[in-house]
C-alpha atoms as a PDB file:
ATOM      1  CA  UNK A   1     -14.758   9.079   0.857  1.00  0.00           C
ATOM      2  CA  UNK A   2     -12.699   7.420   4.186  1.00  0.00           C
ATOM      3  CA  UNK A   3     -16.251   5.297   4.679  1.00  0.00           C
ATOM      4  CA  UNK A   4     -15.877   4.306   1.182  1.00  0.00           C
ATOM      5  CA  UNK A   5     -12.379   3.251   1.743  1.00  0.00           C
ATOM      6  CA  UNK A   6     -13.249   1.420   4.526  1.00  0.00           C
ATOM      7  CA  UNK A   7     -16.273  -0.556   2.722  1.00  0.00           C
ATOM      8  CA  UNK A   8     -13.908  -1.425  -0.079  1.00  0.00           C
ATOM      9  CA  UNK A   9     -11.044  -2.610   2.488  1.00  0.00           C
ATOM     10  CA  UNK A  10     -13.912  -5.137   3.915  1.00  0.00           C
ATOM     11  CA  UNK A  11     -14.339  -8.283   1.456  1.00  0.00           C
ATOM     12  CA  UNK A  12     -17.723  -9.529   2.143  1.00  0.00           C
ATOM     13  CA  UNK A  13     -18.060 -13.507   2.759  1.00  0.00           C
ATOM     14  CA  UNK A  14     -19.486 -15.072  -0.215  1.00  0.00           C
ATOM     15  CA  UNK A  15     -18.325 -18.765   0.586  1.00  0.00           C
ATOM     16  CA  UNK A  16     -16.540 -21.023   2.501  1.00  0.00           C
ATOM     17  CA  UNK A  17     -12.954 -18.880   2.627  1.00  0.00           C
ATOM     18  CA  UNK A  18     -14.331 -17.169  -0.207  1.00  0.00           C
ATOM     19  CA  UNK A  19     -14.938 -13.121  -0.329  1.00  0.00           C
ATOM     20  CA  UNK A  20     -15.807 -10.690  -2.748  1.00  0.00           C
ATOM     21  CA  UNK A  21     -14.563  -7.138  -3.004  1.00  0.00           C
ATOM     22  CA  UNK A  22     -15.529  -3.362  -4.526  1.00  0.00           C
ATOM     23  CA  UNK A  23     -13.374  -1.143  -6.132  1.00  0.00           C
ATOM     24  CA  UNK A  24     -12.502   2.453  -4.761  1.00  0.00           C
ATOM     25  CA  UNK A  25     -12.126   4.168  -7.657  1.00  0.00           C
ATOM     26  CA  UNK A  26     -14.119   2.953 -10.439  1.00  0.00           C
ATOM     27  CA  UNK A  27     -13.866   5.227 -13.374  1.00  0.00           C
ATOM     28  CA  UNK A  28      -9.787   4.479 -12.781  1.00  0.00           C
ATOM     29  CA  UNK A  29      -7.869   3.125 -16.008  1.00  0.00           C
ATOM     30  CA  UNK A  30      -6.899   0.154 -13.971  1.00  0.00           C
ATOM     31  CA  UNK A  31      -7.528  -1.019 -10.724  1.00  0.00           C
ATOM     32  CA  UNK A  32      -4.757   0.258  -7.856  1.00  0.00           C
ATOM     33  CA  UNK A  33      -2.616  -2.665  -6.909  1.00  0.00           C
ATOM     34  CA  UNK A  34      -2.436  -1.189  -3.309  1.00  0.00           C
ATOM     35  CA  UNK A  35      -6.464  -1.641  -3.044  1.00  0.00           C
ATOM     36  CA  UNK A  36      -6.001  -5.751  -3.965  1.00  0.00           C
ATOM     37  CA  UNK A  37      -2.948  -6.006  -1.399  1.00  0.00           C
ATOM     38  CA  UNK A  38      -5.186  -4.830   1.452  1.00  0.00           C
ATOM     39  CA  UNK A  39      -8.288  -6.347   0.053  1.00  0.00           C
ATOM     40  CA  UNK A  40      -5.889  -9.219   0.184  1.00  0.00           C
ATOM     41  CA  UNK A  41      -4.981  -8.892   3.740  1.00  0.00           C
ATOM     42  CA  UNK A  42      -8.702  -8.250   5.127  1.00  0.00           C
ATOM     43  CA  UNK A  43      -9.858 -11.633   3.511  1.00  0.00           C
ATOM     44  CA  UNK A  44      -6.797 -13.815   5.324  1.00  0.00           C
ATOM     45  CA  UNK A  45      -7.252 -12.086   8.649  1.00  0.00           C
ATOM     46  CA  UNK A  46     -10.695 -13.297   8.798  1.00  0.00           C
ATOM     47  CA  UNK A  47      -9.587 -16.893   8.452  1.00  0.00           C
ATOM     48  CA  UNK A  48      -6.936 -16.550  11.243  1.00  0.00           C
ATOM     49  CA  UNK A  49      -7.293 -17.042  15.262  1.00  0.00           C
ATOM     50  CA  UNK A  50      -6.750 -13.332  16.767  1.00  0.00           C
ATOM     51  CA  UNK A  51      -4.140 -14.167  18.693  1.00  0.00           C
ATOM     52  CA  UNK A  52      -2.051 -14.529  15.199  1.00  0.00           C
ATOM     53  CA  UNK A  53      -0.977 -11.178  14.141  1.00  0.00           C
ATOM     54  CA  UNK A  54       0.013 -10.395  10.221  1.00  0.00           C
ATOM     55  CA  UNK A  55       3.834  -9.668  10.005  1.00  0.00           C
ATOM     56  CA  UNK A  56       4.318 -10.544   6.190  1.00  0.00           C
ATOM     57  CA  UNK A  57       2.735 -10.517   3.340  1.00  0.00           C
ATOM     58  CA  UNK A  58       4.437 -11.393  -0.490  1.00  0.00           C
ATOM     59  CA  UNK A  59       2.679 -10.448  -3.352  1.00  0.00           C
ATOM     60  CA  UNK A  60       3.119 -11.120  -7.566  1.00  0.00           C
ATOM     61  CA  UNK A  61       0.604  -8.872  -9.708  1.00  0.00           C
ATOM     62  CA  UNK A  62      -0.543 -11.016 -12.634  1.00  0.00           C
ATOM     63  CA  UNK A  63      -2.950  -9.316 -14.540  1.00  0.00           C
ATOM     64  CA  UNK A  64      -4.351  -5.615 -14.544  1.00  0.00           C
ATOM     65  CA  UNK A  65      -8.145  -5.110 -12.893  1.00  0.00           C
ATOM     66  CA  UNK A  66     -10.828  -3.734 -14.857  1.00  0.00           C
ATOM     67  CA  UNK A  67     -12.373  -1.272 -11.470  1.00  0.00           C
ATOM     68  CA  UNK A  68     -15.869  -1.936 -12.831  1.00  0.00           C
ATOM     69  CA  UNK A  69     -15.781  -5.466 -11.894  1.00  0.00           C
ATOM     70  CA  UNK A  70     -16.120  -6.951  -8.933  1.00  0.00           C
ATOM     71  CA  UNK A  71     -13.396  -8.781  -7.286  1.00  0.00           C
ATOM     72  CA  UNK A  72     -13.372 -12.165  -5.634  1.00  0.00           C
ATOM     73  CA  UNK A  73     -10.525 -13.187  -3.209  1.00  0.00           C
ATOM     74  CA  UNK A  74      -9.946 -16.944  -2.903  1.00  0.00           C
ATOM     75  CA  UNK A  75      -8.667 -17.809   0.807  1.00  0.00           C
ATOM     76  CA  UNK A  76      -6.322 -21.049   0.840  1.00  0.00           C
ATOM     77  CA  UNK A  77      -5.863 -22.340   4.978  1.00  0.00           C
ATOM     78  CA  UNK A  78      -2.316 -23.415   3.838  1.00  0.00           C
ATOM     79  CA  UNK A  79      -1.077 -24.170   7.950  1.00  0.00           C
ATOM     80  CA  UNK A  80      -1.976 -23.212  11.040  1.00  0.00           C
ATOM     81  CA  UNK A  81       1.047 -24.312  13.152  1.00  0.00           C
ATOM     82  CA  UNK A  82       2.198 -23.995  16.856  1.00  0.00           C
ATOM     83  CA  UNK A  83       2.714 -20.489  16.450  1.00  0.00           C
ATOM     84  CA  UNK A  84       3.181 -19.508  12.861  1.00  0.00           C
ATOM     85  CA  UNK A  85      -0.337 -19.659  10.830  1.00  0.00           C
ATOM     86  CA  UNK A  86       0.299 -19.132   6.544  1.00  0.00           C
ATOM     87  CA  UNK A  87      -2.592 -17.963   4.175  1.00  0.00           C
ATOM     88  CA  UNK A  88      -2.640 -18.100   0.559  1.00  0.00           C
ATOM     89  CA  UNK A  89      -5.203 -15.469  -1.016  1.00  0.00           C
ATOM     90  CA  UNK A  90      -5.396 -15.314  -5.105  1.00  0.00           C
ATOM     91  CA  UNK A  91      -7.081 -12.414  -6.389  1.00  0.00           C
ATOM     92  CA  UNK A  92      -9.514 -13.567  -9.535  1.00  0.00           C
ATOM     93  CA  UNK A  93     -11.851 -11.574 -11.766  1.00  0.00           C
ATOM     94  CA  UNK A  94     -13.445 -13.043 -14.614  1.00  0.00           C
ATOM     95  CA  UNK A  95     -11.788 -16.323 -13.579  1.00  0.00           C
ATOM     96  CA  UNK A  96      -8.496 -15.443 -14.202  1.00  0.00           C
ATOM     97  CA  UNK A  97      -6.096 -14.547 -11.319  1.00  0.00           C
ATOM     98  CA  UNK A  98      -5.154 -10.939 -11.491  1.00  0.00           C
ATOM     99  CA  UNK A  99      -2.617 -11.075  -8.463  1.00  0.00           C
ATOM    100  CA  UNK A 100      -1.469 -14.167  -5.416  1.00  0.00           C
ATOM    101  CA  UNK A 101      -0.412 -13.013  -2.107  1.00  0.00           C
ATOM    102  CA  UNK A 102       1.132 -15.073   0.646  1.00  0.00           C
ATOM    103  CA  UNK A 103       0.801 -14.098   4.316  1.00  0.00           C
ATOM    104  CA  UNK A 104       2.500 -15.093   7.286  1.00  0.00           C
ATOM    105  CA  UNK A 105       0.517 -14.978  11.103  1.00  0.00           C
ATOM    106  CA  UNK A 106       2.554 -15.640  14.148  1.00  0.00           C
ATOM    107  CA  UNK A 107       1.607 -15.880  18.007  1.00  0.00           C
ATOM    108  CA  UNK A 108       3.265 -12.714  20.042  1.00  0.00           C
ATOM    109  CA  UNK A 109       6.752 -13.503  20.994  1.00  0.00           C
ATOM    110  CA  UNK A 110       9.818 -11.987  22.727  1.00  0.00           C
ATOM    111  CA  UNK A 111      13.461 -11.549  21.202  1.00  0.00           C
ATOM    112  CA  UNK A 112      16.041  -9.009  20.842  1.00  0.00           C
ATOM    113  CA  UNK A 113      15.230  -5.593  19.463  1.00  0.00           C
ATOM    114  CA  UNK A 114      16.614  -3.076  16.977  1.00  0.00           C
ATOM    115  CA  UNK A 115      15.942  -0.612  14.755  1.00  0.00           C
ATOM    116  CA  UNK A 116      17.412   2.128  12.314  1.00  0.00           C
ATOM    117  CA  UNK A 117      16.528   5.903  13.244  1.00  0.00           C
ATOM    118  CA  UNK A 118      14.206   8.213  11.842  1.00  0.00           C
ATOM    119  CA  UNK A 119      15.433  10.486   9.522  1.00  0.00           C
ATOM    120  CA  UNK A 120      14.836  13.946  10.778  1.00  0.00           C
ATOM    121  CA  UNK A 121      12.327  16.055   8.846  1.00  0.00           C
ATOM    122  CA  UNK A 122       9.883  18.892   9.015  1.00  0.00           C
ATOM    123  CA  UNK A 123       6.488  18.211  11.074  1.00  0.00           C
ATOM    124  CA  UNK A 124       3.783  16.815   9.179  1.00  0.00           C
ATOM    125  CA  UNK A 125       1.562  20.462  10.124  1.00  0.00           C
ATOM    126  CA  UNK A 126       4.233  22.407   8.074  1.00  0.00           C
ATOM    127  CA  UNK A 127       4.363  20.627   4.622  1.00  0.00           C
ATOM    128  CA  UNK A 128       1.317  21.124   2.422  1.00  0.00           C
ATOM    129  CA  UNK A 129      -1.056  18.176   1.330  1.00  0.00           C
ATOM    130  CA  UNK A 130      -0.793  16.278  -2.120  1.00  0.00           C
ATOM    131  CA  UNK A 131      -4.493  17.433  -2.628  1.00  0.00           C
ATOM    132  CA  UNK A 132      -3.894  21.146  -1.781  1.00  0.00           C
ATOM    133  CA  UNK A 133      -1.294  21.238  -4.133  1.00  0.00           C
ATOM    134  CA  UNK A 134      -2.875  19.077  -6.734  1.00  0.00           C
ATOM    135  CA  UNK A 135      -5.945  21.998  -6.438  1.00  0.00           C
ATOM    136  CA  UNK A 136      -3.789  24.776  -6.329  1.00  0.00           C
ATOM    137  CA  UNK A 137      -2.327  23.676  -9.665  1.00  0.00           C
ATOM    138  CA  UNK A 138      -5.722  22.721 -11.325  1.00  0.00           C
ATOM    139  CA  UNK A 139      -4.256  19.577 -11.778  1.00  0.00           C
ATOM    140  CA  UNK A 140      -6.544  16.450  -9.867  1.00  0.00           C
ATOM    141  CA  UNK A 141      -6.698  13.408 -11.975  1.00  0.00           C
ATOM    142  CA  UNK A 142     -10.634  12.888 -10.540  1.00  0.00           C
ATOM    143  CA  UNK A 143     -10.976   9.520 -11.291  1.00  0.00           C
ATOM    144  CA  UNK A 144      -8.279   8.240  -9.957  1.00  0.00           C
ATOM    145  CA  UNK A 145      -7.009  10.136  -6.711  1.00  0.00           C
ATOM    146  CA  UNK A 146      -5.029   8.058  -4.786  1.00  0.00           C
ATOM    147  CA  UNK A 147      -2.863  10.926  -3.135  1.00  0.00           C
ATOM    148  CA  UNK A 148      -4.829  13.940  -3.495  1.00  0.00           C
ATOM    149  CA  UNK A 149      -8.218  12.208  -2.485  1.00  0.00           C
ATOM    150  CA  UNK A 150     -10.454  12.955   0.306  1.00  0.00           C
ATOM    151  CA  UNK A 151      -9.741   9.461   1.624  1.00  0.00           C
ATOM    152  CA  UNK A 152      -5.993   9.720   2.764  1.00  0.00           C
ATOM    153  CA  UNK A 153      -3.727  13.099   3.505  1.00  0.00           C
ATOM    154  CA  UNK A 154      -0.229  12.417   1.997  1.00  0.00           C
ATOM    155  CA  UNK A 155       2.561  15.234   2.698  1.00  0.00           C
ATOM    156  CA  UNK A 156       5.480  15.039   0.367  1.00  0.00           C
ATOM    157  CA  UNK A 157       8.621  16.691   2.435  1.00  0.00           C
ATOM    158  CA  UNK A 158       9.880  18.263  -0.369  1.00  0.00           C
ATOM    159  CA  UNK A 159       7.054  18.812  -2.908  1.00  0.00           C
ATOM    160  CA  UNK A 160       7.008  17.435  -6.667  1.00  0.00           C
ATOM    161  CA  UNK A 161       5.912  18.986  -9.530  1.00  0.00           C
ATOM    162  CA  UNK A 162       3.918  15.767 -11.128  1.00  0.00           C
ATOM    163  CA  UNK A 163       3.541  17.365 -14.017  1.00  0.00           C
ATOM    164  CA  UNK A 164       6.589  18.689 -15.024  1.00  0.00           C
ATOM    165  CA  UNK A 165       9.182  16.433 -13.078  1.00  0.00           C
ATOM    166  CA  UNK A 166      13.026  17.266 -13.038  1.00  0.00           C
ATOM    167  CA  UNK A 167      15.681  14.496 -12.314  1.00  0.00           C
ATOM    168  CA  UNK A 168      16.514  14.457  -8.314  1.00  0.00           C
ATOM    169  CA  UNK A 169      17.693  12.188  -6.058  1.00  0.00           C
ATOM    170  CA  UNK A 170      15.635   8.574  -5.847  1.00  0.00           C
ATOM    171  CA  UNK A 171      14.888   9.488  -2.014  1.00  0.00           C
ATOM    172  CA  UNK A 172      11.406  10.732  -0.836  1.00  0.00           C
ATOM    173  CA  UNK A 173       9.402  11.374   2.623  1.00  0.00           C
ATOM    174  CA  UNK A 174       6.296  11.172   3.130  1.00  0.00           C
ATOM    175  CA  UNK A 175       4.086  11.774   6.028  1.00  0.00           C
ATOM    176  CA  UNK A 176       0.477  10.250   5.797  1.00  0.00           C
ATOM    177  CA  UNK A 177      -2.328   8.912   7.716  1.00  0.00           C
ATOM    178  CA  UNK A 178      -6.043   8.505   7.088  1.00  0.00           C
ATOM    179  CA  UNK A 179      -8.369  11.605   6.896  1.00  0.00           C
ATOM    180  CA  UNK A 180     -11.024   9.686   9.226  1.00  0.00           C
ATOM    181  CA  UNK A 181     -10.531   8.284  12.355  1.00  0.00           C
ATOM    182  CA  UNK A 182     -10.819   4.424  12.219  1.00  0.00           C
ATOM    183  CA  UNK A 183     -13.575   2.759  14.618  1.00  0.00           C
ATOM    184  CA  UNK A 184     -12.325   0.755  17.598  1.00  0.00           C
ATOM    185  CA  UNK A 185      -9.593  -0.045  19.482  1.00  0.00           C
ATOM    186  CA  UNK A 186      -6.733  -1.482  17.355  1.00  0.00           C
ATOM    187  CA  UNK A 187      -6.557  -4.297  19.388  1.00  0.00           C
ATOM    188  CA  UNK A 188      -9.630  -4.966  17.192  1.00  0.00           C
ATOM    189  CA  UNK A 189      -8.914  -3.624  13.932  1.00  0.00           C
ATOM    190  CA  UNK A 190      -5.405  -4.817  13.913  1.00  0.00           C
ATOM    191  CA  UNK A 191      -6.026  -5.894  10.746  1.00  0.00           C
ATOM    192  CA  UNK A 192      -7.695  -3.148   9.265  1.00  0.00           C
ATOM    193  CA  UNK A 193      -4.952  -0.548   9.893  1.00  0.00           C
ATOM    194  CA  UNK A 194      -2.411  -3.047   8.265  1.00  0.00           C
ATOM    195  CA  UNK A 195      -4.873  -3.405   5.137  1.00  0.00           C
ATOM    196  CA  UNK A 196      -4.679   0.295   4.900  1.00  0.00           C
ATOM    197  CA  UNK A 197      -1.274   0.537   5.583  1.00  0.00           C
ATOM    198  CA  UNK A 198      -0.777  -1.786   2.541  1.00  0.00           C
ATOM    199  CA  UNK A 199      -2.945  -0.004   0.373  1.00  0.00           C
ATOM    200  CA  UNK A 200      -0.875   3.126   1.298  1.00  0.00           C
ATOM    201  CA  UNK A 201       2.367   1.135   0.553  1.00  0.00           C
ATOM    202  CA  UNK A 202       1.649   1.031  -2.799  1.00  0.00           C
ATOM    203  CA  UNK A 203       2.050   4.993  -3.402  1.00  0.00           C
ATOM    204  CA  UNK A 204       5.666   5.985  -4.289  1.00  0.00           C
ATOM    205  CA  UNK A 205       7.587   3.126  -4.545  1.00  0.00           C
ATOM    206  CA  UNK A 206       7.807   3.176  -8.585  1.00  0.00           C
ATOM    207  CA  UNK A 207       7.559   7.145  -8.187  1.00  0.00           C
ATOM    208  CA  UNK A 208      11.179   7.140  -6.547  1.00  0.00           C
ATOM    209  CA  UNK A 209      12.490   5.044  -9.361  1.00  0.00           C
ATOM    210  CA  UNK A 210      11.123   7.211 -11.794  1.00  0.00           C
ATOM    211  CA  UNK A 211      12.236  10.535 -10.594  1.00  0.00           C
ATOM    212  CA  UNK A 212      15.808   9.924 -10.762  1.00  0.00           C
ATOM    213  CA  UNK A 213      15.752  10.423 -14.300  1.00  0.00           C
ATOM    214  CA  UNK A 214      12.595  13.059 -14.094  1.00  0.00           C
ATOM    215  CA  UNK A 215       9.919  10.740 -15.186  1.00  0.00           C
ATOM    216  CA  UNK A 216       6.233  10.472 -14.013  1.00  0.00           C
ATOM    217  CA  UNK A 217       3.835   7.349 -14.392  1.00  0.00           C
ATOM    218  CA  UNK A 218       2.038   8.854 -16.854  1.00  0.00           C
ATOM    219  CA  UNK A 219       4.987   9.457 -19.513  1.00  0.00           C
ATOM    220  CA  UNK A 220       3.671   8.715 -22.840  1.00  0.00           C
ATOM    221  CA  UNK A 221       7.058   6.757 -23.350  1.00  0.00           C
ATOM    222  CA  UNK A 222       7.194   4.528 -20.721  1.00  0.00           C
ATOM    223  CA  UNK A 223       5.230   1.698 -19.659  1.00  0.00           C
ATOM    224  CA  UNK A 224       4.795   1.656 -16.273  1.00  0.00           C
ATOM    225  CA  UNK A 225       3.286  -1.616 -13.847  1.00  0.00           C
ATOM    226  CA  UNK A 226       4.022  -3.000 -10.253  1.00  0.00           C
ATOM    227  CA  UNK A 227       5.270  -6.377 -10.755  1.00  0.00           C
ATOM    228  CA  UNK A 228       5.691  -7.879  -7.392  1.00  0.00           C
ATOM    229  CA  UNK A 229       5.302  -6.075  -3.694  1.00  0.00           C
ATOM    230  CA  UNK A 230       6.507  -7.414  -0.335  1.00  0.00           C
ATOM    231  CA  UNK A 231       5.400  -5.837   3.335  1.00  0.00           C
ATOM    232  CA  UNK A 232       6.829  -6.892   6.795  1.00  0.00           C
ATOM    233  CA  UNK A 233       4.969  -5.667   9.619  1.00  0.00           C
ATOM    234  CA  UNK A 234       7.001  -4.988  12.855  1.00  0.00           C
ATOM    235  CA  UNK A 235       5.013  -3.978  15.586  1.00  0.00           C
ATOM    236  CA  UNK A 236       1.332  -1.782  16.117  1.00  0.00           C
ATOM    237  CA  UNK A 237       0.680   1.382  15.012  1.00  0.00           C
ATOM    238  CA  UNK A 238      -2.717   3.227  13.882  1.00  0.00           C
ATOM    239  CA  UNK A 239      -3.466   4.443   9.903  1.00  0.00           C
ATOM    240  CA  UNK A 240      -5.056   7.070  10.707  1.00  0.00           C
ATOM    241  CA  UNK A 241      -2.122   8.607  12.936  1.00  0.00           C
ATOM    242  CA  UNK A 242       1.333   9.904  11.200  1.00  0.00           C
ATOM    243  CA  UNK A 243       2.933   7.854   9.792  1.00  0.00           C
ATOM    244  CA  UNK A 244       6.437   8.867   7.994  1.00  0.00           C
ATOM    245  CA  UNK A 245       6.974   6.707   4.452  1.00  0.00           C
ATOM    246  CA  UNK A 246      10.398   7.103   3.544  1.00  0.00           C
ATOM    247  CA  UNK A 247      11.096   5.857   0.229  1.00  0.00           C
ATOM    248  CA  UNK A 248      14.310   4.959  -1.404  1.00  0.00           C
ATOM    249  CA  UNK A 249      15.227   3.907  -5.174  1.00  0.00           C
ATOM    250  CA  UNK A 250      17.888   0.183  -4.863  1.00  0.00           C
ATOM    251  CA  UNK A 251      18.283  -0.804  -8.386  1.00  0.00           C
ATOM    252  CA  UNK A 252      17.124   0.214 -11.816  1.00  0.00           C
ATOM    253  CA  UNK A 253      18.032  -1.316 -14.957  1.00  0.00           C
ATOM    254  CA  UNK A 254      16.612  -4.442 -17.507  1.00  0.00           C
ATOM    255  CA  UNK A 255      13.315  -2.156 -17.680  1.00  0.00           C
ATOM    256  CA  UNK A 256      12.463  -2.535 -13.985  1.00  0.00           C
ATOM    257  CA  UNK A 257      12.542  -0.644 -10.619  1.00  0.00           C
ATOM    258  CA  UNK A 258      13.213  -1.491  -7.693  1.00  0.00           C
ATOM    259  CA  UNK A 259      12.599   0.522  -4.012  1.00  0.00           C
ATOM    260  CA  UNK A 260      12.237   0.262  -0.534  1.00  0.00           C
ATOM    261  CA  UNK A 261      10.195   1.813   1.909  1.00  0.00           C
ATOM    262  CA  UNK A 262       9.873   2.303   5.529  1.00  0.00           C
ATOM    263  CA  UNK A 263       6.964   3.301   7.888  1.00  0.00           C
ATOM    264  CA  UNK A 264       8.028   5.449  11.123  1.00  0.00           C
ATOM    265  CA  UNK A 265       5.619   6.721  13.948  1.00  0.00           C
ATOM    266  CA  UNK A 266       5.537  10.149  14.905  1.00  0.00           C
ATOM    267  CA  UNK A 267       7.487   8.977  17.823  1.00  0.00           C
ATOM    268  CA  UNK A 268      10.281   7.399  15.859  1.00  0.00           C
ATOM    269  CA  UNK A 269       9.034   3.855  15.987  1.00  0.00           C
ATOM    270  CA  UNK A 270      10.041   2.137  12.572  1.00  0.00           C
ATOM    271  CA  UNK A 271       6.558  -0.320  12.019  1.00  0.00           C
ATOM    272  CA  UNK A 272       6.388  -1.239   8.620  1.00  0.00           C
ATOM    273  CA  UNK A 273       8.748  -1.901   5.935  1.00  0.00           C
ATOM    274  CA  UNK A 274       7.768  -2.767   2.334  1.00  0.00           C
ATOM    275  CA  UNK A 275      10.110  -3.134  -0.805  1.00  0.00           C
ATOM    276  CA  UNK A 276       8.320  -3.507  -4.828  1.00  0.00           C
ATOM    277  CA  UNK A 277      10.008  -3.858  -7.964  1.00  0.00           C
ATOM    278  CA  UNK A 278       8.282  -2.481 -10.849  1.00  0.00           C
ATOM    279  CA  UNK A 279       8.109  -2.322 -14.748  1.00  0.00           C
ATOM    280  CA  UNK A 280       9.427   0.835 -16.278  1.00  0.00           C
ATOM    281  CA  UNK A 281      10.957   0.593 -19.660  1.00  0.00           C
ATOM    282  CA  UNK A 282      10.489   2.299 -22.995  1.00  0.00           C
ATOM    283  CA  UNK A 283       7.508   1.719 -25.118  1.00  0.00           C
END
């Protein structure tokens, strides 16, 4: 399943700054929005010089994929300046656009340097896995197993019933990283561990706004969709290493959600932040 995940992170070249992409999880009632954000980011870092490295990317989900189609990723050069390069990718099956993502590439620099602290939590090797529990409880979703597939190892800090959620506080940890270990140095696959961080990004974020009120994505009474997604990148790190997601609920209200998330190394280091606002509101 991880060399699956890879293969469908990897838009082939079908064109001049044209690529087409897989789906993961094909017998899924809808494509996962994560998957097109990193498919996304995989197609614009193969139009960039190397020396560019991804630190944004901003993101409007138009449409909902069918996972039995292919997907083609349109690549727009929009500038390649003295140090800043910008990439336009839209996301198109059938035609139509399903989402647009913007991305910003910028030569390494030097500048002041701060950063919140890690919250402190229980070790990664303590917590039980999203999958163990999901098999414990007879509970897997099999065709569409974004956090208790074989693929990815998420490890919820304190552990939610899916099933039968209570209201809590809109605050969650997560520790994650790939199951597999990802080829090559990461001066080389910068880009891939970024396009897997985004696809991981994508887990969670509407979760947190839901929970507050004890709701899960698959209420009957609620229609649930990510609307828009944003992801700064803020220095290196590797996937498939431990990486702590903590996720916080900012606003809810008109029928949306919104949440912010942010990506910690074992070691403290915060890497990633990412914020999405989502549709929840009653059918």
């Amino acid at each position: 399943m991880f060399d699956q995940l890879l293969d469908v992170l990897s838009p082939q070249p079908t064109g001049d700054d044209v690529f087409t992409a897989v789906n993961m999880h094909p017998k899924a009632p809808r494509v996962y929005g994560g998957q097109v954000l990193a498919q996304c980011i995989s197609a614009a870092v193969d139009t960039v010089a190397t020396d560019r490295i991804l630190h944004s990317q901003h993101a409007y989900f138009l449409r909902p994929g069918s996972p039995n189609k292919p997907i083609v990723l349109e690549v727009e050069r929009a500038r390649d300046g003295g140090s800043f390069s910008s990439r336009r990718v839209v996301a198109l099956q059938d035609g139509k656009p399903m989402l647009v993502s913007s991305m910003s590439f910028q030569k390494a620099s030097r500048g002041d340097d701060y950063q919140p602290m890690a919250p402190a939590v229980p070790q990664p090797e303590d917590l039980p896995s999203e999958r163990e529990l999901g098999l414990k409880a007879g509970s897997l979703h099999e065709d569409f197993m974004i956090t208790t597939g074989t693929d990815l190892d998420f490890r919820v800090v304190e552990p939610i019933d899916w099933e039968n959620p209570v209201p809590r506080d809109p605050e969650l940890q997560i520790w994650v990283k790939t199951t597999g270990k990802v080829p090559g140095e990461l001066s080389e696959n910068r880009g891939l561990h970024q396009a897997l961080l985004a696809y991981i990004s994508d887990a969670f974020l509407i979760d947190v706004c839901m929970i507050i009120h004890g709701h899960y994505f698959m209420d009957p009474n609620l229609q649930v969709a990510s609307l828009d997604h944003a992801l700064w990148f803020h220095e290196d790190f590797r996937a498939d290493e431990w990486l702590l997601h903590t996720v916080e609920a900012k606003r809810i209200g008109g029928g949306r959600g919104l949440a912010q998330g942010n990506f910690f190394t074992r070691e403290g280091k915060l890497v990633a932040t990412t914020m999405q606002q989502g549709l929840i509101r009653f059918c």
